[in-house]
C-alpha atoms as a PDB file:
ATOM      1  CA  UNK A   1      49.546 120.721-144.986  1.00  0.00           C
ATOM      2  CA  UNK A   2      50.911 117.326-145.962  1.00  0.00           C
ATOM      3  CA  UNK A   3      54.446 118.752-146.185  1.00  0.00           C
ATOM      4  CA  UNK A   4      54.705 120.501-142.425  1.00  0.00           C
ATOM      5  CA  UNK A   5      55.596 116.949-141.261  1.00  0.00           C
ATOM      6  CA  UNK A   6      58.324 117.156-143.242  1.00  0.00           C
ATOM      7  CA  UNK A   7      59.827 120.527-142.022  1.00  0.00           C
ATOM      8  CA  UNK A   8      59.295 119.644-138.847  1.00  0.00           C
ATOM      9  CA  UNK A   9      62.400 119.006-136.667  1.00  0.00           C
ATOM     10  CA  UNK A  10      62.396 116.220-134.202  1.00  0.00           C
ATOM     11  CA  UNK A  11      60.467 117.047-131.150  1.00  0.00           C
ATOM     12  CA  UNK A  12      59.266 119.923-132.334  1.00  0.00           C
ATOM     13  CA  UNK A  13      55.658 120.952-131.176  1.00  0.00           C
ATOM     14  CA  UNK A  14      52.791 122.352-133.124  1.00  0.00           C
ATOM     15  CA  UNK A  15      50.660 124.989-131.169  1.00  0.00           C
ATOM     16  CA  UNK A  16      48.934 126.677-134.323  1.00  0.00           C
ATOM     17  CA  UNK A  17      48.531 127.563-137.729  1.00  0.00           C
ATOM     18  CA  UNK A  18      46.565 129.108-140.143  1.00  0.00           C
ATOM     19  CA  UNK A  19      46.759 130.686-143.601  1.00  0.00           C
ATOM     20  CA  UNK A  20      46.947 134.089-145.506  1.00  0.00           C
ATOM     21  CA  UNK A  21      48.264 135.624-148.878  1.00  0.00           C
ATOM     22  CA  UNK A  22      51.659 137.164-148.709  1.00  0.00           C
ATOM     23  CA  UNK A  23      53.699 137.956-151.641  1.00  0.00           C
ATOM     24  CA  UNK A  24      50.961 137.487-154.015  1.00  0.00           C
ATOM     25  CA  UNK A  25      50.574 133.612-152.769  1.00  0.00           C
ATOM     26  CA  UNK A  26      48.627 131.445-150.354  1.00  0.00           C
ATOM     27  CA  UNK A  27      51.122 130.231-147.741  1.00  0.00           C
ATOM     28  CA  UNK A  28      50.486 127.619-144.882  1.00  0.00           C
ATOM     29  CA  UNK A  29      51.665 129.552-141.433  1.00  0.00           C
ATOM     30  CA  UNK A  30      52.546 127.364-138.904  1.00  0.00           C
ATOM     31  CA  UNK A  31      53.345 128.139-135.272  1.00  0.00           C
ATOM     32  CA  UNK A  32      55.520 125.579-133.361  1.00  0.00           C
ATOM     33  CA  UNK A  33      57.453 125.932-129.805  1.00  0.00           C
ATOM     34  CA  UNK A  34      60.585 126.542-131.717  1.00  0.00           C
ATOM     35  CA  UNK A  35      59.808 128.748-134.699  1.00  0.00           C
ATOM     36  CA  UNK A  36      57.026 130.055-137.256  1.00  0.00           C
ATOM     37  CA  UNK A  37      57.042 128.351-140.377  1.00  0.00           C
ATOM     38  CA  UNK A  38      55.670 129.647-143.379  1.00  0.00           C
ATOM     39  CA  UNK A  39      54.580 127.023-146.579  1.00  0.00           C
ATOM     40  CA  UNK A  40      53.722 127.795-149.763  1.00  0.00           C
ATOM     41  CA  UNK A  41      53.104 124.568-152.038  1.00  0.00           C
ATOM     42  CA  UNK A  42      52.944 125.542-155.534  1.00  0.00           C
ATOM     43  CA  UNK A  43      50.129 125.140-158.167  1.00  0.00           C
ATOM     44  CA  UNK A  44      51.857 122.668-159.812  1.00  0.00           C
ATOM     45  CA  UNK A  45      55.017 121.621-158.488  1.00  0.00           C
ATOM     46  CA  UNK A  46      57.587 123.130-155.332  1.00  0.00           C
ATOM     47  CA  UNK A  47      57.356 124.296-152.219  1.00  0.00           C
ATOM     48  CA  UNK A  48      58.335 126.872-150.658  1.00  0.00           C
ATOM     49  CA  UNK A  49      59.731 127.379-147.028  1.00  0.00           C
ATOM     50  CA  UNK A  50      60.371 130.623-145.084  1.00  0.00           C
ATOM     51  CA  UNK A  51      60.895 129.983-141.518  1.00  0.00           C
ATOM     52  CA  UNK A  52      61.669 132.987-138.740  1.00  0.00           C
ATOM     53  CA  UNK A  53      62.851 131.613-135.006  1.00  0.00           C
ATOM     54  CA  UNK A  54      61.192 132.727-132.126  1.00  0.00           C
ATOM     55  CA  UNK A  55      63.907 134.433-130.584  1.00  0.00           C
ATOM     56  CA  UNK A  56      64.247 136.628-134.284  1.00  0.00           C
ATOM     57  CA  UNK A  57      60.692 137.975-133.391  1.00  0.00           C
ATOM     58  CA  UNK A  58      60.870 141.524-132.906  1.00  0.00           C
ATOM     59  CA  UNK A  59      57.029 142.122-132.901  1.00  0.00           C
ATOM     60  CA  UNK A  60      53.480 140.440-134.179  1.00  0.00           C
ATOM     61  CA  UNK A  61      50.479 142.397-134.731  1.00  0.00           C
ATOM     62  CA  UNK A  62      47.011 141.830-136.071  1.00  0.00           C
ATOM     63  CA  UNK A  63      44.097 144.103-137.832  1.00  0.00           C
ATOM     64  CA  UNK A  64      40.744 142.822-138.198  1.00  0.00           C
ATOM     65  CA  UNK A  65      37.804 143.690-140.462  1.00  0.00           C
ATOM     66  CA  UNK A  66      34.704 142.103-141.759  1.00  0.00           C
ATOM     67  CA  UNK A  67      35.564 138.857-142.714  1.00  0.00           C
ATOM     68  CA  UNK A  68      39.624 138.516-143.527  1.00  0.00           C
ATOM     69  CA  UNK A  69      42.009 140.368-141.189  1.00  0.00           C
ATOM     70  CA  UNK A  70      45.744 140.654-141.689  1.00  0.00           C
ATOM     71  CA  UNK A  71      49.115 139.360-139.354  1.00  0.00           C
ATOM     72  CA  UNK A  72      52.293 141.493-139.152  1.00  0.00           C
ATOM     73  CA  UNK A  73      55.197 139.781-138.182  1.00  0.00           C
ATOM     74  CA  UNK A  74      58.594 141.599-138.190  1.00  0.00           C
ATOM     75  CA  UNK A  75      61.804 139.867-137.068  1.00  0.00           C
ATOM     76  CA  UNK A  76      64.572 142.499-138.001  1.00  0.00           C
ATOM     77  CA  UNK A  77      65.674 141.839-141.480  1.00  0.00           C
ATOM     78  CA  UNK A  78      61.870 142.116-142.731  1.00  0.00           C
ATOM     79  CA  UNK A  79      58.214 142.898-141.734  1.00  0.00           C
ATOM     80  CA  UNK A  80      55.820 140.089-143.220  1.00  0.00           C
ATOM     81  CA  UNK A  81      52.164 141.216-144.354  1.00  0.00           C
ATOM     82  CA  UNK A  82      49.878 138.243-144.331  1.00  0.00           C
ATOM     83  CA  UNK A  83      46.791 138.921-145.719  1.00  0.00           C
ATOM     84  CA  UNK A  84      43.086 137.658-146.123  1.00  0.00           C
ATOM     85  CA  UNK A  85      43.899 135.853-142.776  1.00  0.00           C
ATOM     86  CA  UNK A  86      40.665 134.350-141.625  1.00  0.00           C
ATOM     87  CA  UNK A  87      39.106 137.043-138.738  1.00  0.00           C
ATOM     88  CA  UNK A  88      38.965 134.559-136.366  1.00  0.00           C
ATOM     89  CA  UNK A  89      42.332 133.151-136.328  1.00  0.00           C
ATOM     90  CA  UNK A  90      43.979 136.521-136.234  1.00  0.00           C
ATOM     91  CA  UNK A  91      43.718 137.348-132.594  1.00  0.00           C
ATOM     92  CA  UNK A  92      44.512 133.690-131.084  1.00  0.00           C
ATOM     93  CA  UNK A  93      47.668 133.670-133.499  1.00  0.00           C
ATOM     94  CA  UNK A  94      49.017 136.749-132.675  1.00  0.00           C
ATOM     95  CA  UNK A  95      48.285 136.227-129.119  1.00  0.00           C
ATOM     96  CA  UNK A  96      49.942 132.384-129.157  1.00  0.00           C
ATOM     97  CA  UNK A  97      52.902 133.749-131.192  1.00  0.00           C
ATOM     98  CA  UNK A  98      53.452 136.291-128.185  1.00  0.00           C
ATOM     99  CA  UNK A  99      53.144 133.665-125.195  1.00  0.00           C
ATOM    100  CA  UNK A 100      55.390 130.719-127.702  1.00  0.00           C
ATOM    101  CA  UNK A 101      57.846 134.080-127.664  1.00  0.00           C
ATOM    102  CA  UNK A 102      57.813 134.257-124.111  1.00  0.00           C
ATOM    103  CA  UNK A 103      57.597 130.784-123.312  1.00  0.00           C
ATOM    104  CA  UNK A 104      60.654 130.113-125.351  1.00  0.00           C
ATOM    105  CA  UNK A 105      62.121 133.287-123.771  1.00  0.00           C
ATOM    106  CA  UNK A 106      61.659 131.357-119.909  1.00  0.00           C
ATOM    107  CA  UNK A 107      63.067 127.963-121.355  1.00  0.00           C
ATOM    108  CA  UNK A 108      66.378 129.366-122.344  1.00  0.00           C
ATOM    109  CA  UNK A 109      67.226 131.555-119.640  1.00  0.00           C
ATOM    110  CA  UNK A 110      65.805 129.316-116.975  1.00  0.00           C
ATOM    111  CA  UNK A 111      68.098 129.029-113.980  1.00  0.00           C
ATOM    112  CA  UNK A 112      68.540 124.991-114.864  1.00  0.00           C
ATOM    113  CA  UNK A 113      69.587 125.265-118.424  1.00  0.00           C
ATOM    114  CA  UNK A 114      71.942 128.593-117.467  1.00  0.00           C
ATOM    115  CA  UNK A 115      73.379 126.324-114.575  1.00  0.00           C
ATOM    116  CA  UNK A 116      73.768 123.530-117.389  1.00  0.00           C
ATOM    117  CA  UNK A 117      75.328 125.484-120.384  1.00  0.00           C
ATOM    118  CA  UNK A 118      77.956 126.379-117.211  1.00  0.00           C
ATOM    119  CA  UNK A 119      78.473 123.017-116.481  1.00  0.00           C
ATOM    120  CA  UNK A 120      78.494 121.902-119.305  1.00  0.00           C
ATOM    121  CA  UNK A 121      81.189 124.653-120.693  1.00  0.00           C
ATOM    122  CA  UNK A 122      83.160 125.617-117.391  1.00  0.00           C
ATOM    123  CA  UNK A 123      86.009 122.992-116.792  1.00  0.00           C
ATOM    124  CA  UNK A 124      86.366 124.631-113.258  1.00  0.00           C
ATOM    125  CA  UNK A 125      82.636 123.822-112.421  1.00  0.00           C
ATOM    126  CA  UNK A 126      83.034 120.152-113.894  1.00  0.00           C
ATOM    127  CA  UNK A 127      86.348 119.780-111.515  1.00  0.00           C
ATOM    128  CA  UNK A 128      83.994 121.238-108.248  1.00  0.00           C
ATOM    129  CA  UNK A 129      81.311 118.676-109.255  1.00  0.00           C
ATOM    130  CA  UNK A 130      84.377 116.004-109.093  1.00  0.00           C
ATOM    131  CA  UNK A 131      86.063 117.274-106.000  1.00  0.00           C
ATOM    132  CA  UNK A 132      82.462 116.816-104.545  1.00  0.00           C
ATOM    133  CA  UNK A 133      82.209 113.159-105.556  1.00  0.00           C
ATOM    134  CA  UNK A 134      85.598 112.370-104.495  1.00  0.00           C
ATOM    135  CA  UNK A 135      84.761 113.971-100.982  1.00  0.00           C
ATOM    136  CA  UNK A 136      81.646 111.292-100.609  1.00  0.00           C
ATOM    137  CA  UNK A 137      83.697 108.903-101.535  1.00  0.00           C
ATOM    138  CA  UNK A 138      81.657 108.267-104.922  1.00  0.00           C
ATOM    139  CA  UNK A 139      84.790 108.337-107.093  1.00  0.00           C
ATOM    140  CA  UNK A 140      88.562 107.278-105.793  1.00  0.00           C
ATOM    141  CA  UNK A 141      91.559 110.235-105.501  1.00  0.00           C
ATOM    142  CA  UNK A 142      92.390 108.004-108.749  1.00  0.00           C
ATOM    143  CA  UNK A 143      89.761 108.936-111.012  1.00  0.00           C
ATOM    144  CA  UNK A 144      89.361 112.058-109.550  1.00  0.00           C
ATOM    145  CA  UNK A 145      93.148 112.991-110.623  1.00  0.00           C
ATOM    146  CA  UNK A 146      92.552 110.667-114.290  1.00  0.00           C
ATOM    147  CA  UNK A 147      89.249 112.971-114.772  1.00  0.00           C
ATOM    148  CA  UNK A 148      90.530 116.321-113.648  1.00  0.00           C
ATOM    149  CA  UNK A 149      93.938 115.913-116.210  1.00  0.00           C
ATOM    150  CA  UNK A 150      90.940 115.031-119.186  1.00  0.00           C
ATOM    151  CA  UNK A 151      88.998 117.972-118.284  1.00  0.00           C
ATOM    152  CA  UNK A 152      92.181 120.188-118.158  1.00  0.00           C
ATOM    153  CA  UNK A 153      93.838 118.813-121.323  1.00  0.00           C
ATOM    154  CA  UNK A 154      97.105 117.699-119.664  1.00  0.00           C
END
């Protein structure tokens, strides 16, 4: 656990976490608003990262049974197999993976980032934000030519 802040990207948000055997070894599985990190912090020395994005998750499932249950997370290139996950962690993962999926899902195909990624990549919509500053008189037929000959390379 001491090592996740260390992964951790700036900004990035912590929703859950909990832990499970996978490959033979107890890893550290950490859900965040950006990605699911998985730690594994050797015996003695090392650590070991495996992260999968959000938008890589093909599918999460969960199985229960007495005690331990078990998290199935597949993202294309491989299905992971947690086991020995603690029963009653399994469920509120798999169900917080599945709304972080969607949520991220919303964030970057919401109309205002769409609209900016446009902006921010069509030259034609940057010269229609111009022409409307020049028309309010915000910016002078001077800097509205100086800007438009930047934008167009010229």
């Amino acid at each position: 656990m001491s090592y996740l802040p260390e992964v951790l990207t700036d900004g990035e948000e912590i929703i859950a976490f909990s832990s499970g055997l996978m490959d033979g070894n107890t890893w550290l599985i950490t859900l965040t608003d950006k990605r699911i990190i998985f730690l594994d912090k050797g015996m003695i020395y090392g650590l070991e990262q495996t992260v999968i994005n959000l938008d890589k998750i093909n599918s999460i499932s969960g199985k229960t049974g007495i005690i331990f249950g078990e998290i199935f997370i597949e993202d294309g290139a491989k299905e992971r197999h947690i086991d020995n996950v603690w029963k009653k962690t399994v469920k509120p993962f798999t169900n917080l993976v599945m709304e972080a999926i969607e949520n991220h899902r919303n964030k970057l195909h919401s109309p205002q980032v769409v609209q900016q990624q446009i902006t921010e990549e069509d030259p034609y919509a940057k010269l229609e934000k111009l022409a409307g500053l020049k028309d309010k008189g915000i910016i002078s037929e001077d800097e509205f030519n100086a800007a438009k000959q930047k934008i167009l390379g010229i």
